[in-house]
C-alpha atoms as a PDB file:
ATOM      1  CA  UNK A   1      16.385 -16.369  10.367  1.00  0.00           C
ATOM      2  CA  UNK A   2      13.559 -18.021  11.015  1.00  0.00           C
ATOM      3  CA  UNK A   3      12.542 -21.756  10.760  1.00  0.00           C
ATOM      4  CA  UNK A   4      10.690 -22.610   7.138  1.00  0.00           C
ATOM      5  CA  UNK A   5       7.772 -24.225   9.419  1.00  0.00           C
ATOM      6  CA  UNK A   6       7.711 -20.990  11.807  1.00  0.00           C
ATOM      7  CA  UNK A   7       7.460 -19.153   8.858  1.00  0.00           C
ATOM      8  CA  UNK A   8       4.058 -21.057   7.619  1.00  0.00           C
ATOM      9  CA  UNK A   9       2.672 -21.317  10.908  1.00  0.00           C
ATOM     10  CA  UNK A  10       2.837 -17.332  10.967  1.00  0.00           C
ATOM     11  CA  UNK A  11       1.223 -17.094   7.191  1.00  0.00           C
ATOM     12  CA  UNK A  12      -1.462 -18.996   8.593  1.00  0.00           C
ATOM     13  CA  UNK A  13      -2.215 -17.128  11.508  1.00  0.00           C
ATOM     14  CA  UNK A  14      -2.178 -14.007   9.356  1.00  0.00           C
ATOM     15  CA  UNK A  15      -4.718 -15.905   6.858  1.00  0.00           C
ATOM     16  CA  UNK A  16      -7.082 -16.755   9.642  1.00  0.00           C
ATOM     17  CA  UNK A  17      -7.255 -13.096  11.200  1.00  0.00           C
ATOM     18  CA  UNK A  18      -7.730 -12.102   7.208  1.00  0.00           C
ATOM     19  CA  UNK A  19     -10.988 -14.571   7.538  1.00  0.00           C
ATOM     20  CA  UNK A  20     -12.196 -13.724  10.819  1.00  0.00           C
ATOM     21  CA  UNK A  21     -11.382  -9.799  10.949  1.00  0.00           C
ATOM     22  CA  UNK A  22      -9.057 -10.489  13.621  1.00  0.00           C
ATOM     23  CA  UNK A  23      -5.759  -9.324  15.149  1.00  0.00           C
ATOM     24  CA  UNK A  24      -3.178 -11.314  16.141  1.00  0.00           C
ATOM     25  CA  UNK A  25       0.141 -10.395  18.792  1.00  0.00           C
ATOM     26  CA  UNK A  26       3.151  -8.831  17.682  1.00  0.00           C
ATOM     27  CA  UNK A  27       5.747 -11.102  15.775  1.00  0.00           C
ATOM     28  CA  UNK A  28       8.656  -9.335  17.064  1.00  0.00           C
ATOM     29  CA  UNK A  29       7.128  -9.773  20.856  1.00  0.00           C
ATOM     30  CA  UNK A  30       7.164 -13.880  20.087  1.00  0.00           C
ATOM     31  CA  UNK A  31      10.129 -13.603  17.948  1.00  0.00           C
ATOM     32  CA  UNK A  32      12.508 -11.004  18.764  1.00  0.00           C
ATOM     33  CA  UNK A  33      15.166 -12.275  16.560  1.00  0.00           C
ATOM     34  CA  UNK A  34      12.992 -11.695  13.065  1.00  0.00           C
ATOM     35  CA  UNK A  35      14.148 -10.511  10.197  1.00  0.00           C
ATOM     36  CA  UNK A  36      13.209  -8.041   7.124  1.00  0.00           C
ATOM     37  CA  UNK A  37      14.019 -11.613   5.203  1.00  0.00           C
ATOM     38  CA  UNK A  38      11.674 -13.215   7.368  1.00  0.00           C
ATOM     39  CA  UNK A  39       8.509 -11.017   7.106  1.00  0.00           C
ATOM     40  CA  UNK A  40       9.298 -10.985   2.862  1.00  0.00           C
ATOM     41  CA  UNK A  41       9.324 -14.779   3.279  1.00  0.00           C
ATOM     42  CA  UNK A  42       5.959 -14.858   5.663  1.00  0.00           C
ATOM     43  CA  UNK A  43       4.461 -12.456   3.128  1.00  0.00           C
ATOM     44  CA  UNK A  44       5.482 -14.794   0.143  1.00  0.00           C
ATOM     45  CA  UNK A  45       3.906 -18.021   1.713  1.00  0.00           C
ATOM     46  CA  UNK A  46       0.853 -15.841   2.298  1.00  0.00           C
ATOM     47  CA  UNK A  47       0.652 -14.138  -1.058  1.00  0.00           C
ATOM     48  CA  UNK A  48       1.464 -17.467  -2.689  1.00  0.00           C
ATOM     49  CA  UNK A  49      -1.624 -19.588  -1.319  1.00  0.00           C
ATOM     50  CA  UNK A  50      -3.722 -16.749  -2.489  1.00  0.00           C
ATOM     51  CA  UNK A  51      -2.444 -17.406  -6.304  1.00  0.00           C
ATOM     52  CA  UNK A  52      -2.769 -20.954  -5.532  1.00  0.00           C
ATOM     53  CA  UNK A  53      -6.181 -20.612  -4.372  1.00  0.00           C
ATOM     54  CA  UNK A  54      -7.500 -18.281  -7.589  1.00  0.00           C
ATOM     55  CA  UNK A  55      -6.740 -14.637  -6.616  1.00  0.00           C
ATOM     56  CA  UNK A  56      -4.983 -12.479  -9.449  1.00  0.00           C
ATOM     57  CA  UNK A  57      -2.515 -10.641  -8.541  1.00  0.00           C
ATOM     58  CA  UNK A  58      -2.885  -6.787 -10.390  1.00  0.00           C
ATOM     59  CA  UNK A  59       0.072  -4.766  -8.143  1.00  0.00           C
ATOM     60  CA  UNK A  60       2.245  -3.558  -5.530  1.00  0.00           C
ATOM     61  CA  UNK A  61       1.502  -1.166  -2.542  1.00  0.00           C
ATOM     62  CA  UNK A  62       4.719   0.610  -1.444  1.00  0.00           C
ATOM     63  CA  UNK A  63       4.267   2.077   1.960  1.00  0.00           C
ATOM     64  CA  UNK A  64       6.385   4.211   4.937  1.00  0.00           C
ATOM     65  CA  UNK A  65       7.741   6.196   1.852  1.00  0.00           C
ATOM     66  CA  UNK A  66       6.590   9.701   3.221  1.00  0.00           C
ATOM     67  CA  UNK A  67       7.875  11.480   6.746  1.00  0.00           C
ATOM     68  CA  UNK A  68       4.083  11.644   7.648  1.00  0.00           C
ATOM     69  CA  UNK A  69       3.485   8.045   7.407  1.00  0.00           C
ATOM     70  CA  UNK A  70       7.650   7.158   8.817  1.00  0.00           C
ATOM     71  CA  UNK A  71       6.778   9.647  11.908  1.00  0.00           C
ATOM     72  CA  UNK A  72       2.831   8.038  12.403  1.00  0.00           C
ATOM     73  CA  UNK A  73       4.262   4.223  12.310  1.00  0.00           C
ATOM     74  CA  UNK A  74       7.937   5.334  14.151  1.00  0.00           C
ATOM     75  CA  UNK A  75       9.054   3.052  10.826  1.00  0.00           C
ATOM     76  CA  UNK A  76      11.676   4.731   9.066  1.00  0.00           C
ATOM     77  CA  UNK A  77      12.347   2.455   5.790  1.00  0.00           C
ATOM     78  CA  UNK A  78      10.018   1.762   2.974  1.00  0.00           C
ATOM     79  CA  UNK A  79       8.078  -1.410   2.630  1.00  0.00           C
ATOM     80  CA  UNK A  80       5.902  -3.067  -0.416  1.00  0.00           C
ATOM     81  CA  UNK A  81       3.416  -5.264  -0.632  1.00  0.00           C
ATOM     82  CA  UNK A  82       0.927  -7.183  -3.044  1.00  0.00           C
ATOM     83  CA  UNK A  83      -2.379  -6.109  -4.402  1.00  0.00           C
ATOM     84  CA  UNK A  84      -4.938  -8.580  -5.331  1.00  0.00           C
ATOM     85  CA  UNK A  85      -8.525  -7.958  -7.835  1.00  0.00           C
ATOM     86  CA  UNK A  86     -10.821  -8.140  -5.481  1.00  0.00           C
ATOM     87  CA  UNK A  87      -9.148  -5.385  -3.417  1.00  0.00           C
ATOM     88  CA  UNK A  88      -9.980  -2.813  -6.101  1.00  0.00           C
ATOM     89  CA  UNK A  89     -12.820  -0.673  -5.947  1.00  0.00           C
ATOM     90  CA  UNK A  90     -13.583   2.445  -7.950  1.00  0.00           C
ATOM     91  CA  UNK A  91     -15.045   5.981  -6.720  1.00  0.00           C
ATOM     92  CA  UNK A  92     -18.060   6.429  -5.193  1.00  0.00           C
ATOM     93  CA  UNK A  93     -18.017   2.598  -3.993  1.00  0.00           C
ATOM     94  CA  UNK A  94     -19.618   1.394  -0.756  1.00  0.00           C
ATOM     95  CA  UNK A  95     -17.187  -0.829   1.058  1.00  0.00           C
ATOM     96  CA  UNK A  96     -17.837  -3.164   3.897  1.00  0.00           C
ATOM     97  CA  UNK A  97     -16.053  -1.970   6.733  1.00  0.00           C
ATOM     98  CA  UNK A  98     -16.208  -5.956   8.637  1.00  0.00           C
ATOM     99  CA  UNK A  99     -14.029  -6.808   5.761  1.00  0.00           C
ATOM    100  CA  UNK A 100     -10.969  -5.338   7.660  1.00  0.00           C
ATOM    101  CA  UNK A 101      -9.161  -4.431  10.675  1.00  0.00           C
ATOM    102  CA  UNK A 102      -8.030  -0.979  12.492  1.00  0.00           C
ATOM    103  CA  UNK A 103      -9.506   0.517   8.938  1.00  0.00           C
ATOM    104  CA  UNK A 104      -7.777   3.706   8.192  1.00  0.00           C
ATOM    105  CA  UNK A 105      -7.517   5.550   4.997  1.00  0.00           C
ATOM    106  CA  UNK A 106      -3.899   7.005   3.246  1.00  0.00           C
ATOM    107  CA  UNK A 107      -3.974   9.799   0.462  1.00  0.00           C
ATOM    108  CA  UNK A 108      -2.090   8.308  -2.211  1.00  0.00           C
ATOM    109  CA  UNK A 109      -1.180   8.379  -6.052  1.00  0.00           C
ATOM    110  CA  UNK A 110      -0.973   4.763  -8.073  1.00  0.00           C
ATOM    111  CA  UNK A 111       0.892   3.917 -11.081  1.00  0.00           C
ATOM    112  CA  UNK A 112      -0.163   1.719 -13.516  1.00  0.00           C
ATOM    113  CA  UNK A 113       3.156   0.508 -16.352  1.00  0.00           C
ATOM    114  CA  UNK A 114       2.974   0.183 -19.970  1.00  0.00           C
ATOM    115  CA  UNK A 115       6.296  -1.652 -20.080  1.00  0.00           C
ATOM    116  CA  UNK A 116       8.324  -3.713 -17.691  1.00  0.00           C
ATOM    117  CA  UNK A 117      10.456  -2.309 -15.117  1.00  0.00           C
ATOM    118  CA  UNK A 118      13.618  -3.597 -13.841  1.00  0.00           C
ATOM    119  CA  UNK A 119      16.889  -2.602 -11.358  1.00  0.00           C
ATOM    120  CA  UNK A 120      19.670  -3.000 -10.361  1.00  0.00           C
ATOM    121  CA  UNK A 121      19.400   0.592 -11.338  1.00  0.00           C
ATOM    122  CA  UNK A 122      16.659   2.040 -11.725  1.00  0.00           C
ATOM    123  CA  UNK A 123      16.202   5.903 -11.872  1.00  0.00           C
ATOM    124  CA  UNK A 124      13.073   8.221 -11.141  1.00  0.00           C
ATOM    125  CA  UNK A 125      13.744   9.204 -15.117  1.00  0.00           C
ATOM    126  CA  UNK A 126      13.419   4.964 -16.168  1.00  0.00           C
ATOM    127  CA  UNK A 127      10.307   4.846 -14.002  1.00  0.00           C
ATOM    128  CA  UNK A 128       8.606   8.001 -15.722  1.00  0.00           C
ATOM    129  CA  UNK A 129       9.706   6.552 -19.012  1.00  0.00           C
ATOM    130  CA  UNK A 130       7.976   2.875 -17.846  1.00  0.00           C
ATOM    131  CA  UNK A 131       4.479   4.373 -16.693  1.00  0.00           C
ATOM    132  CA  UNK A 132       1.448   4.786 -18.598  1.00  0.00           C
ATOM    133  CA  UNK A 133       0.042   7.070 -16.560  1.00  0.00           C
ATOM    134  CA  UNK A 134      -1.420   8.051 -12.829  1.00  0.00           C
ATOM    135  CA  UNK A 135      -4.197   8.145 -11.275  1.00  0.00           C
ATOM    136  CA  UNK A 136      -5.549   9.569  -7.648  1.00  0.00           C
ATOM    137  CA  UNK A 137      -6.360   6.737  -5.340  1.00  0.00           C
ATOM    138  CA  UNK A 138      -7.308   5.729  -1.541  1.00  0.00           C
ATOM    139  CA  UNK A 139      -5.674   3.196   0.265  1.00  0.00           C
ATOM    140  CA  UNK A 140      -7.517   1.534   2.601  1.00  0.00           C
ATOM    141  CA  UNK A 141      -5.723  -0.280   5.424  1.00  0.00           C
ATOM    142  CA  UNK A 142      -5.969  -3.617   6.869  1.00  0.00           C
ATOM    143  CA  UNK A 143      -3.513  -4.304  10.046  1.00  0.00           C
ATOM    144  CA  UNK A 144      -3.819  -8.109  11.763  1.00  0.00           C
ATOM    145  CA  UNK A 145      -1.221  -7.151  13.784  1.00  0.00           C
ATOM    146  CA  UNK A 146      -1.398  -5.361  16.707  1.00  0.00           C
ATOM    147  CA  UNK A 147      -0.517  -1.621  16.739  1.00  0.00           C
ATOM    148  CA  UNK A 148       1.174  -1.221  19.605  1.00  0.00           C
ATOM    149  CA  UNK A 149       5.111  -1.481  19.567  1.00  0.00           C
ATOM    150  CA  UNK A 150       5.020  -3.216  16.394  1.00  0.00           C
ATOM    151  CA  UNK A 151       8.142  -2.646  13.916  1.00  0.00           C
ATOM    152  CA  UNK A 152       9.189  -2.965  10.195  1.00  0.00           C
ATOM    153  CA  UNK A 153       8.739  -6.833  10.775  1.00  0.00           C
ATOM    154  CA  UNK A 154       5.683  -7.071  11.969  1.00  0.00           C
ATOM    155  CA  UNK A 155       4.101  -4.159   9.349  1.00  0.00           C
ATOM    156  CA  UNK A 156       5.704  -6.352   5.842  1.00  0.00           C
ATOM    157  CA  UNK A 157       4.587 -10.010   7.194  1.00  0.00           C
ATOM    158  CA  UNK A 158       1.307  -8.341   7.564  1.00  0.00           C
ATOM    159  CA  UNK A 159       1.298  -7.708   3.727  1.00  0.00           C
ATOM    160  CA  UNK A 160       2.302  -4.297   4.349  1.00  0.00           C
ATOM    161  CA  UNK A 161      -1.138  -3.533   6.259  1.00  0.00           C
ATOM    162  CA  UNK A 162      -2.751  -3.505   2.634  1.00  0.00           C
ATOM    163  CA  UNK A 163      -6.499  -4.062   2.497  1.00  0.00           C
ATOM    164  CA  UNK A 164      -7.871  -2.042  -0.227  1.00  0.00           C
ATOM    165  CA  UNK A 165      -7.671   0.965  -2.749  1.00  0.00           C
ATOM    166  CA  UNK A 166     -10.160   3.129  -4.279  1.00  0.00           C
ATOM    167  CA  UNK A 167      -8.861   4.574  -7.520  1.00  0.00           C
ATOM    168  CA  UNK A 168     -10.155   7.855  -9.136  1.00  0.00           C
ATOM    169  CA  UNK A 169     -11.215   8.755 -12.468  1.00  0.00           C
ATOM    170  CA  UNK A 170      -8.855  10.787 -13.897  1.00  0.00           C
ATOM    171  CA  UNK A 171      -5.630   9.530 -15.516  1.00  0.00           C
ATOM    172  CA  UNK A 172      -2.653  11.837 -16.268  1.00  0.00           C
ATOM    173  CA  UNK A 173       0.677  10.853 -18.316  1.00  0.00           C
ATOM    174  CA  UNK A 174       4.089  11.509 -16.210  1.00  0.00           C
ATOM    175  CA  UNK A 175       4.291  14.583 -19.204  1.00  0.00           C
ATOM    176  CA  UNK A 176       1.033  15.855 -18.674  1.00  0.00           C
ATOM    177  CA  UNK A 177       0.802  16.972 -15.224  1.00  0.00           C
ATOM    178  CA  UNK A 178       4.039  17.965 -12.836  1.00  0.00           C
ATOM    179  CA  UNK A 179       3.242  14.753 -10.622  1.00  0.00           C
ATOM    180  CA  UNK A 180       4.846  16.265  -7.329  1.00  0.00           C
ATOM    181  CA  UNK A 181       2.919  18.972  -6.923  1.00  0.00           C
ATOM    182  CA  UNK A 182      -0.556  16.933  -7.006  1.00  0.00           C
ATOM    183  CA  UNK A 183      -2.706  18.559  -3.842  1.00  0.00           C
ATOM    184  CA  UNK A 184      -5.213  16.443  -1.586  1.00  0.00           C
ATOM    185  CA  UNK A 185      -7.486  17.768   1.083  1.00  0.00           C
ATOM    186  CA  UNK A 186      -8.952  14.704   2.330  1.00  0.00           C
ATOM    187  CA  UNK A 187     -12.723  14.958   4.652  1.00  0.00           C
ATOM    188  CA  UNK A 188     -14.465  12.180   6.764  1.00  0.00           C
ATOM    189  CA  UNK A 189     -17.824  13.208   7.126  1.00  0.00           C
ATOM    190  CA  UNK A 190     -17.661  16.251   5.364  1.00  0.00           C
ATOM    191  CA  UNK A 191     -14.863  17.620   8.031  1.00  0.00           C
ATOM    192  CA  UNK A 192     -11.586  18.209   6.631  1.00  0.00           C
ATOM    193  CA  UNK A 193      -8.853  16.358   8.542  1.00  0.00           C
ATOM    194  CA  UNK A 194      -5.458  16.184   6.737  1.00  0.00           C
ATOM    195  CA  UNK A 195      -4.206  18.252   3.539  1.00  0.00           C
ATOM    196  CA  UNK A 196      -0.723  17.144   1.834  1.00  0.00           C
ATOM    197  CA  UNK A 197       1.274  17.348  -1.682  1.00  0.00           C
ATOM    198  CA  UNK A 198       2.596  14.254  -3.449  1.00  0.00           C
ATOM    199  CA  UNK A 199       6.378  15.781  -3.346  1.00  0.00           C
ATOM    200  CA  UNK A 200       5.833  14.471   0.428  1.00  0.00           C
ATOM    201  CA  UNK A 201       6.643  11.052  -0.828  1.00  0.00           C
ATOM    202  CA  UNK A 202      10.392  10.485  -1.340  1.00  0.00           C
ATOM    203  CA  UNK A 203      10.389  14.145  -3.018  1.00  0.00           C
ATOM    204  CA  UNK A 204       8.681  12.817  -5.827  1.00  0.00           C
ATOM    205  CA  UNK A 205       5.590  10.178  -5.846  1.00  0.00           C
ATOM    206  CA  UNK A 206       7.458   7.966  -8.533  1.00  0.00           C
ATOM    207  CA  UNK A 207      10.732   7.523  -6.973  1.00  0.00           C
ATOM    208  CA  UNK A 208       9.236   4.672  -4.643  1.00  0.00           C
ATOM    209  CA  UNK A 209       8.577   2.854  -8.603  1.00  0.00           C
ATOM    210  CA  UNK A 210      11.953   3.076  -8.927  1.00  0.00           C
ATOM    211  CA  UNK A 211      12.936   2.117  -5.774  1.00  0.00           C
ATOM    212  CA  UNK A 212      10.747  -0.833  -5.708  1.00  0.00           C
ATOM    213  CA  UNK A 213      12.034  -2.151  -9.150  1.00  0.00           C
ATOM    214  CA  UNK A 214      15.312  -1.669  -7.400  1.00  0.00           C
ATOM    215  CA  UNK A 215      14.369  -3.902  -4.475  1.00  0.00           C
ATOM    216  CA  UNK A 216      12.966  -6.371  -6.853  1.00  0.00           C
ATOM    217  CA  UNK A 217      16.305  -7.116  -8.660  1.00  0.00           C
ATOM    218  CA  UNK A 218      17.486  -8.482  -5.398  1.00  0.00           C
ATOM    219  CA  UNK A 219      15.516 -10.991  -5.859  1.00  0.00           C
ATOM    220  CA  UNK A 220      15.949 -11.867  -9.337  1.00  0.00           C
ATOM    221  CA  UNK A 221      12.663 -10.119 -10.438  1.00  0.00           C
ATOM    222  CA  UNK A 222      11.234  -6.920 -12.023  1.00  0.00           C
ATOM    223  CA  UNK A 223       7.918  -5.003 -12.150  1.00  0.00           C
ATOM    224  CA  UNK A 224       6.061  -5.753 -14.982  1.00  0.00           C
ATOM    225  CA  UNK A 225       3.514  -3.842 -17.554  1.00  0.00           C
ATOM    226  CA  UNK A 226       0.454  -3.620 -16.349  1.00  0.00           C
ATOM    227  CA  UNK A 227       1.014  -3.627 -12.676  1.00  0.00           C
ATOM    228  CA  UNK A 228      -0.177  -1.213 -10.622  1.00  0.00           C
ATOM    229  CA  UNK A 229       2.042   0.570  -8.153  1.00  0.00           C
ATOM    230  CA  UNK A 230       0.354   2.004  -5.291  1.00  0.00           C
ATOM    231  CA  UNK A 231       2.746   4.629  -4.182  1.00  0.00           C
ATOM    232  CA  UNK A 232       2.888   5.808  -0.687  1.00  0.00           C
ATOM    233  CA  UNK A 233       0.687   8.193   1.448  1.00  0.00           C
ATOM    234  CA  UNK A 234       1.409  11.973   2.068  1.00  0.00           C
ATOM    235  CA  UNK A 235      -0.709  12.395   4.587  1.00  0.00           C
ATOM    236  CA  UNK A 236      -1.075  10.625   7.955  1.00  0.00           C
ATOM    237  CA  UNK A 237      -3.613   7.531   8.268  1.00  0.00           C
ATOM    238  CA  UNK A 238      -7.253   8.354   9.102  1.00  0.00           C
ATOM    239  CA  UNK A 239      -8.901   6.487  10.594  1.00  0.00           C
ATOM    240  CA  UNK A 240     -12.742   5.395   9.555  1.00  0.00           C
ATOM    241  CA  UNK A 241     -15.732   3.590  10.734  1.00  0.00           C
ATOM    242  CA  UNK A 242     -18.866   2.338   9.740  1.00  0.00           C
ATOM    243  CA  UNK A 243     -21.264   4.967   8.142  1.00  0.00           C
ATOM    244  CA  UNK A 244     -18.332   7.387   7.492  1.00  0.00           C
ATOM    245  CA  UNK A 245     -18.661   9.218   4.100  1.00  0.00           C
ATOM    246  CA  UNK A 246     -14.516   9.798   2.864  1.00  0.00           C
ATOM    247  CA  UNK A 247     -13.816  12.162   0.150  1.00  0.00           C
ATOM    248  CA  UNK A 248     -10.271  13.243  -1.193  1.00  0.00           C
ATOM    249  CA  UNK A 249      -9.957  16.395  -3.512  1.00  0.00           C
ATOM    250  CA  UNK A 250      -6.803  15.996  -5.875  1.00  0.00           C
ATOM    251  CA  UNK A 251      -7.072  19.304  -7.215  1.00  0.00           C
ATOM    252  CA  UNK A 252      -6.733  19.364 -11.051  1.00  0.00           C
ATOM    253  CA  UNK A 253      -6.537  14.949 -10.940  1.00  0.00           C
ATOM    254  CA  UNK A 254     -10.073  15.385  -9.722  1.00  0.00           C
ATOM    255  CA  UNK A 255     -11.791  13.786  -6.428  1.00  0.00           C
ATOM    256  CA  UNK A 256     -12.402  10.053  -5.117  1.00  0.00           C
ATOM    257  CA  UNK A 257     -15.575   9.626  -2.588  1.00  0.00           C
ATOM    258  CA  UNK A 258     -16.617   6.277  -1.054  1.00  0.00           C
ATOM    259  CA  UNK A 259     -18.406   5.172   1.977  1.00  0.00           C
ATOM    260  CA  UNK A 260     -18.198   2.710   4.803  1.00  0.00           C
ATOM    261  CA  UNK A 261     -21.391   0.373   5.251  1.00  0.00           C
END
């Protein structure tokens, strides 16, 4: 594993390409013998001065949970990150594209829990039972690392290239709507460019909830009410620039627009 001041010295490189827009090389290319542990541990240092400097944390993004996103990335496990306030924007929102890097949107559905959630195990039934309800949203994301080669390591000490979501309007109970057959035709620009069905993610969009609680208890924590949970893309990354008008139809959940300035 890496050394506890390697470790900071990499959070802070990743916090000054966060200021400046930037991208830094891969971590793997300077530090081929890198682990998972290590890019959780960069990610905590990073997500930790945030807290300390007045951000509020409001969720987790779990991504690489659908074969679309595993075959786009050549990642093949899940990963999770944190989600902060000022990262949330509702529908129809104008959103500075300078605020990020390599800006491309994922189709997505989040979670938000009316109780806690905790492993070791944790089933897709506990999760259903733990969420308040869904609702359609956009991720938007953010990569300071560059794209080329990068792995697993390099994609979680980034924060899990999170930058942003854009959450819809409507909200639908787990018993309200059968969650894994929630459409999206997504358009840039009025042009459609990628369709997919929320079954595409782990066969069912709220087994990466349970999962994640899961993955929490190895660390001696637990998701908790009021979180949340971005769930994983089931369609491939678009990508977006400046004056690009996005729109995702969700079928009966309803549609999220927003546009990049």
């Amino acid at each position: 594993m890496l050394h506890p001041d390697t470790i900071a010295e990499i959070a802070d490189e990743l916090a000054r390409a966060d200021r400046t827009h930037s991208v830094i090389p891969r971590i793997t290319a300077r530090y081929p013998e890198a682990t998972v542990e290590d890019s959780y541990a960069i990610q905590g240092v990073w997500r930790d001065r945030n807290i300390a400097a007045g951000r509020t944390l409001v969720g987790r993004k779990i991504g690489l949970t659908s074969k679309a996103m595993q075959d786009a990335t050549g990642i093949t496990e899940p990963d999770y990150g944190v989600m902060f306030d000022d990262t949330v924007y509702a529908s129809g929102a104008e959103i500075p594209v300078d605020q990020f890097s390599n800006v491309r949107i994922e189709v997505e559905l989040a979670f938000v829990l009316k109780t806690a959630l905790a492993g070791p195990d944790c089933t897709l039934d506990d999760a259903l039972a733990a969420i308040d309800y869904a609702v359609p949203a956009l991720e938007v994301l953010n990569s300071h690392i560059e794209l080329e080669g990068r792995t697993i390591v390099d994609t979680i000490s980034d924060n899990a290239a999170y930058g942003a979501m854009v959450l819809g309007d409507v909200r639908r109970r787990p018993d309200e709507i059968d969650l894994r057959w929630v459409p999206a035709l997504l358009y840039r620009n009025g042009e459609i460019t990628e369709t997919g069905v929320a079954a595409g993610v782990l066969d069912h969009p709220a087994t990466g909830v349970a999962w994640l609680a899961n993955k929490f208890h190895q660390h001696g924590s637990r998701l908790e009410a009021g979180e949340i949970i971005l769930a994983g893309s089931f369609t491939r990354p678009m990508w977006v620039s400046r004056g690009d008008v996005v729109l995702c139809d969700y079928g009966p959940m309803g549609s999220i627009t927003c546009r990049f300035v």
